[in-house]
N, C-alpha and C. Protein backbone atom coordinates (compact mmCIF):
# COMPACT_ATOMS: atom_id res chain seq x y z
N UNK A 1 86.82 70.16 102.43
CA UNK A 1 87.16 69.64 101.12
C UNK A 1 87.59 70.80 100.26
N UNK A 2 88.47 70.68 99.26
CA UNK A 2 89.40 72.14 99.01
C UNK A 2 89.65 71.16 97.40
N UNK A 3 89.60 71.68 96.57
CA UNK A 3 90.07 71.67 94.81
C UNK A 3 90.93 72.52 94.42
N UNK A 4 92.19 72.16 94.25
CA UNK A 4 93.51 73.07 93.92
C UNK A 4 93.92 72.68 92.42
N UNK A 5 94.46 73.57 91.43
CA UNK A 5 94.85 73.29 90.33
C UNK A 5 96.41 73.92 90.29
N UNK A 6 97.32 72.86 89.82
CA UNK A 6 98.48 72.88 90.11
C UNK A 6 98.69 72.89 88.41
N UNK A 7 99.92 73.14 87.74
CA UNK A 7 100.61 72.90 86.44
C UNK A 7 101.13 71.18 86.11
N UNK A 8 102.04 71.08 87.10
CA UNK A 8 102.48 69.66 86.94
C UNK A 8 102.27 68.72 88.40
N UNK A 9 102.46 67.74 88.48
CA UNK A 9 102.56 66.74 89.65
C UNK A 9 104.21 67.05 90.14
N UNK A 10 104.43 66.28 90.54
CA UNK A 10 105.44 66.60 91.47
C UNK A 10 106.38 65.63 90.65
N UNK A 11 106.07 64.35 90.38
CA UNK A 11 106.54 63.30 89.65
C UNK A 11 105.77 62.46 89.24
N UNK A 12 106.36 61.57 88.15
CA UNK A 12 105.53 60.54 87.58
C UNK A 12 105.66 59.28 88.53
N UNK A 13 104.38 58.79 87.92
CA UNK A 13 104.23 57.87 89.14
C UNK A 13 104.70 56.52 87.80
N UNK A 14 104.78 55.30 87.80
CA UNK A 14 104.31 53.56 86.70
C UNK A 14 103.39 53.52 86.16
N UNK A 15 102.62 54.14 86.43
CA UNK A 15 101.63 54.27 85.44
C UNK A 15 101.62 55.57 84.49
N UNK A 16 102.25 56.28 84.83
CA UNK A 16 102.19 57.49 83.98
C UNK A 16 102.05 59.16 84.54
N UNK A 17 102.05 59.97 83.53
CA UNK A 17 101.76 61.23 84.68
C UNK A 17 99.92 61.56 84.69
N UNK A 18 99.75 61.58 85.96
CA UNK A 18 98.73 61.72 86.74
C UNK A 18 97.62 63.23 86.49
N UNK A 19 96.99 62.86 86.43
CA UNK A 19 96.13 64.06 85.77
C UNK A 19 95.56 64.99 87.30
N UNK A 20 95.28 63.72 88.68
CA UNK A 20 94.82 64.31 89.49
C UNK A 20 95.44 63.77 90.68
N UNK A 21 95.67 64.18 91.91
CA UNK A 21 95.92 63.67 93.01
C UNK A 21 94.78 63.55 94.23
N UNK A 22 94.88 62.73 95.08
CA UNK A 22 93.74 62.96 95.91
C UNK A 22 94.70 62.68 97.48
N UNK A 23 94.21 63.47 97.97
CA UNK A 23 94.83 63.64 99.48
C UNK A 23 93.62 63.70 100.95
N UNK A 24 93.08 62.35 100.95
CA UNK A 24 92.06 62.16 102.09
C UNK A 24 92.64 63.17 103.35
N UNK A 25 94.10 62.89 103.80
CA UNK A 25 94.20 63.50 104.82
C UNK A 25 93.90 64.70 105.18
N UNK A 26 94.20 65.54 103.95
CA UNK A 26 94.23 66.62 104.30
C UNK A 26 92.93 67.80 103.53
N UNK A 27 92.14 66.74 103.01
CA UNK A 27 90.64 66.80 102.32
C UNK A 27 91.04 67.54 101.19
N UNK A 28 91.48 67.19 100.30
CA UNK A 28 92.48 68.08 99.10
C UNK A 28 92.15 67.00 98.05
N UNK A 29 92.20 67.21 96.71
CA UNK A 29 92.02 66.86 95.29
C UNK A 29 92.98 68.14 94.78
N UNK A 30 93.90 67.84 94.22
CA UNK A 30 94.62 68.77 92.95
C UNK A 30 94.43 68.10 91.83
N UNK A 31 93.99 68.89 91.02
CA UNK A 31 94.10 68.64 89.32
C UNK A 31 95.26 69.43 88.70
N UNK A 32 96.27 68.45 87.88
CA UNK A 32 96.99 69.10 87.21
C UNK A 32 96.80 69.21 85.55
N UNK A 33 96.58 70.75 85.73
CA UNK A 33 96.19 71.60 84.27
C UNK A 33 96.55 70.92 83.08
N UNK A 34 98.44 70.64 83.19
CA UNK A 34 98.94 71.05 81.57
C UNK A 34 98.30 69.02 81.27
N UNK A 35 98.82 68.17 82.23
CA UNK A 35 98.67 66.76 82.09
C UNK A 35 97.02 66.69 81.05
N UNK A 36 96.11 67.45 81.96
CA UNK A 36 94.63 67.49 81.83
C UNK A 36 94.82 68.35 79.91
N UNK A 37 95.39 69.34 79.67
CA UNK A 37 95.35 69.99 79.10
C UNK A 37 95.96 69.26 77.56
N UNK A 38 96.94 68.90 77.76
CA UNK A 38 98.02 68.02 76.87
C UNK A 38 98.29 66.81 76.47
N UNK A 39 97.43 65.88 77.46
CA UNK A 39 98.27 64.59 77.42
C UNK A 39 96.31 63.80 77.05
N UNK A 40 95.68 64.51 77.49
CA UNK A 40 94.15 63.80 77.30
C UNK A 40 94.44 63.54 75.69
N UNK A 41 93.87 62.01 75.16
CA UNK A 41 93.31 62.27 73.82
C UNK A 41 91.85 62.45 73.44
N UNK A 42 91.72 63.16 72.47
CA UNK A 42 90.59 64.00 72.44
C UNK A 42 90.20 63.09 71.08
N UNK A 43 89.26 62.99 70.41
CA UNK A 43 88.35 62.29 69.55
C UNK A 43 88.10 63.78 68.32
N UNK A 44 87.97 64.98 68.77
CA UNK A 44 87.79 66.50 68.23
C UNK A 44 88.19 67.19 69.14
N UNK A 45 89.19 67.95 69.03
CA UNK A 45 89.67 69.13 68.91
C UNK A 45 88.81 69.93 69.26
N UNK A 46 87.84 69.81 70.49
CA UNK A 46 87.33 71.87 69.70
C UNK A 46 86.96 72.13 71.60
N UNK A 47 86.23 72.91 71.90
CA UNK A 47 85.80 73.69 73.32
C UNK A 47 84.77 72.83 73.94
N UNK A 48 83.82 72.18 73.38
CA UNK A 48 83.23 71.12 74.03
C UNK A 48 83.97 70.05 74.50
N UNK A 49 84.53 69.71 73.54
CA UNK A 49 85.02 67.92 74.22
C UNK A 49 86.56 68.81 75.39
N UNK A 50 87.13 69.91 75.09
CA UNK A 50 88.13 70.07 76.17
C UNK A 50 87.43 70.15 77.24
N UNK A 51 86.33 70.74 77.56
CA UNK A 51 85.48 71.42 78.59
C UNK A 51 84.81 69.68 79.37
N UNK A 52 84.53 68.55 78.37
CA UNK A 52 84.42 67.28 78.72
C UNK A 52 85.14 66.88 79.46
N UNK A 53 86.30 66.92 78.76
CA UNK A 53 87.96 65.80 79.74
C UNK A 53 88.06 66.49 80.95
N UNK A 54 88.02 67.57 80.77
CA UNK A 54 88.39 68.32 82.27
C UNK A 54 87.00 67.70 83.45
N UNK A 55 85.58 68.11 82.73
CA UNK A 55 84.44 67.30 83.91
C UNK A 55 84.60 66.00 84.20
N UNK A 56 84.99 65.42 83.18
CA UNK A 56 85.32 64.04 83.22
C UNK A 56 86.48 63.31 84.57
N UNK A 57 87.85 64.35 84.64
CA UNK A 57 88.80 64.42 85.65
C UNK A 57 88.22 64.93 86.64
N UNK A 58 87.67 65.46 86.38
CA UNK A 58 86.99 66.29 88.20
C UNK A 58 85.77 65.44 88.79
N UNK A 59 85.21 65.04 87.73
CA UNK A 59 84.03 63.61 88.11
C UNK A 59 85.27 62.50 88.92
N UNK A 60 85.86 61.69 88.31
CA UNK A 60 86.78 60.83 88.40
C UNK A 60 87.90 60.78 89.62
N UNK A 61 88.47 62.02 89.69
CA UNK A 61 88.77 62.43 91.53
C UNK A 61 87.89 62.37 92.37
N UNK A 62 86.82 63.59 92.05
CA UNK A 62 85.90 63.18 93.06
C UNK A 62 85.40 62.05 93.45
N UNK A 63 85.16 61.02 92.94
CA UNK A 63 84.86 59.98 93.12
C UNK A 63 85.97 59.37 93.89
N UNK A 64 87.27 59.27 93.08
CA UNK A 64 88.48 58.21 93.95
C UNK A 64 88.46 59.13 95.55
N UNK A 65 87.90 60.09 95.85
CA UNK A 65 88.03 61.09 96.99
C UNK A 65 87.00 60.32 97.74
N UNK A 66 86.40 60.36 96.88
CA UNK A 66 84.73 59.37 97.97
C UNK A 66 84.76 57.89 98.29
N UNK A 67 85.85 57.39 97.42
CA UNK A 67 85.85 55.89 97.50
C UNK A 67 84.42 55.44 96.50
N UNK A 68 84.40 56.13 95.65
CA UNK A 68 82.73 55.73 95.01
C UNK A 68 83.11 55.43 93.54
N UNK A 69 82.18 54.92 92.67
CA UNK A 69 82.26 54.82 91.42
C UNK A 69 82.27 56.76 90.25
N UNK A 70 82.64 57.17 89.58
CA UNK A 70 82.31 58.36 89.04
C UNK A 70 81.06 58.41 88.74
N UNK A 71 80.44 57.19 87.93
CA UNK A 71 78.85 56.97 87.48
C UNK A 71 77.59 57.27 88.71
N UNK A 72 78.27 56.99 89.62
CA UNK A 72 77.41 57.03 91.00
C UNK A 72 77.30 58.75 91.86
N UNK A 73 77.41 59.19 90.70
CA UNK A 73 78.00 60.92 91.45
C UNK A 73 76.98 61.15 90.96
N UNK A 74 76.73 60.90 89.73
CA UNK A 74 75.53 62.09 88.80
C UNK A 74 74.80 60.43 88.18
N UNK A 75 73.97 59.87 88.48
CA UNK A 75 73.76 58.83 87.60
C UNK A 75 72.98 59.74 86.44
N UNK A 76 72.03 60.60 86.99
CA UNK A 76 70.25 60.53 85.89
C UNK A 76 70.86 61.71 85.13
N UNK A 77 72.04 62.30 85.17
CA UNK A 77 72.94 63.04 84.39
C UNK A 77 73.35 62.47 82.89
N UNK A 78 73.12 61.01 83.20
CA UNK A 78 74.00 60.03 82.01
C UNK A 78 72.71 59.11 81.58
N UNK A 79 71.36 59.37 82.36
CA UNK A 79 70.63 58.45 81.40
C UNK A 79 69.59 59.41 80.27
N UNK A 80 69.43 58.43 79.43
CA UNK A 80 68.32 59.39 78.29
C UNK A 80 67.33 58.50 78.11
N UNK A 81 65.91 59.52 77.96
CA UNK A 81 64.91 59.26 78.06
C UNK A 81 64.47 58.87 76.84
């Protein structure tokens, strides 16, 4: 299993440009930076919530990589006591 960070996708797909790709075959996930970087909307502006969207995309591949839900990666991560 291998995590590569690329600038752009290769092309847009109908739905839009793609923040991440996932490649079972070849056990690969690329995240692309500027998509992740530029195109996320953010709620605030500041180093936390960027540092969010990005875990958030890397939760969210990983998951479409596993065939799993993202919530199901980290559940007791997301509950409060």
């Amino acid at each position: 299993m291998r995590f590569e960070i690329a600038d752009l996708p290769s092309a847009e797909t109908p739905t839009g440009v793609p923040r991440w790709s996932v490649d079972a075959t070849q056990k690969r996930i690329v995240l692309y930076r500027l998509p992740i970087e530029r195109m996320s909307r953010l709620h605030r502006n500041d180093e936390h919530h960027r540092r969010m969207i990005v875990e958030s995309c890397v939760f969210r591949a990983a998951a479409e990589y596993l065939d799993r839900d993202p919530w199901d990666l980290g559940p007791e991560r997301f509950r409060f006591l």
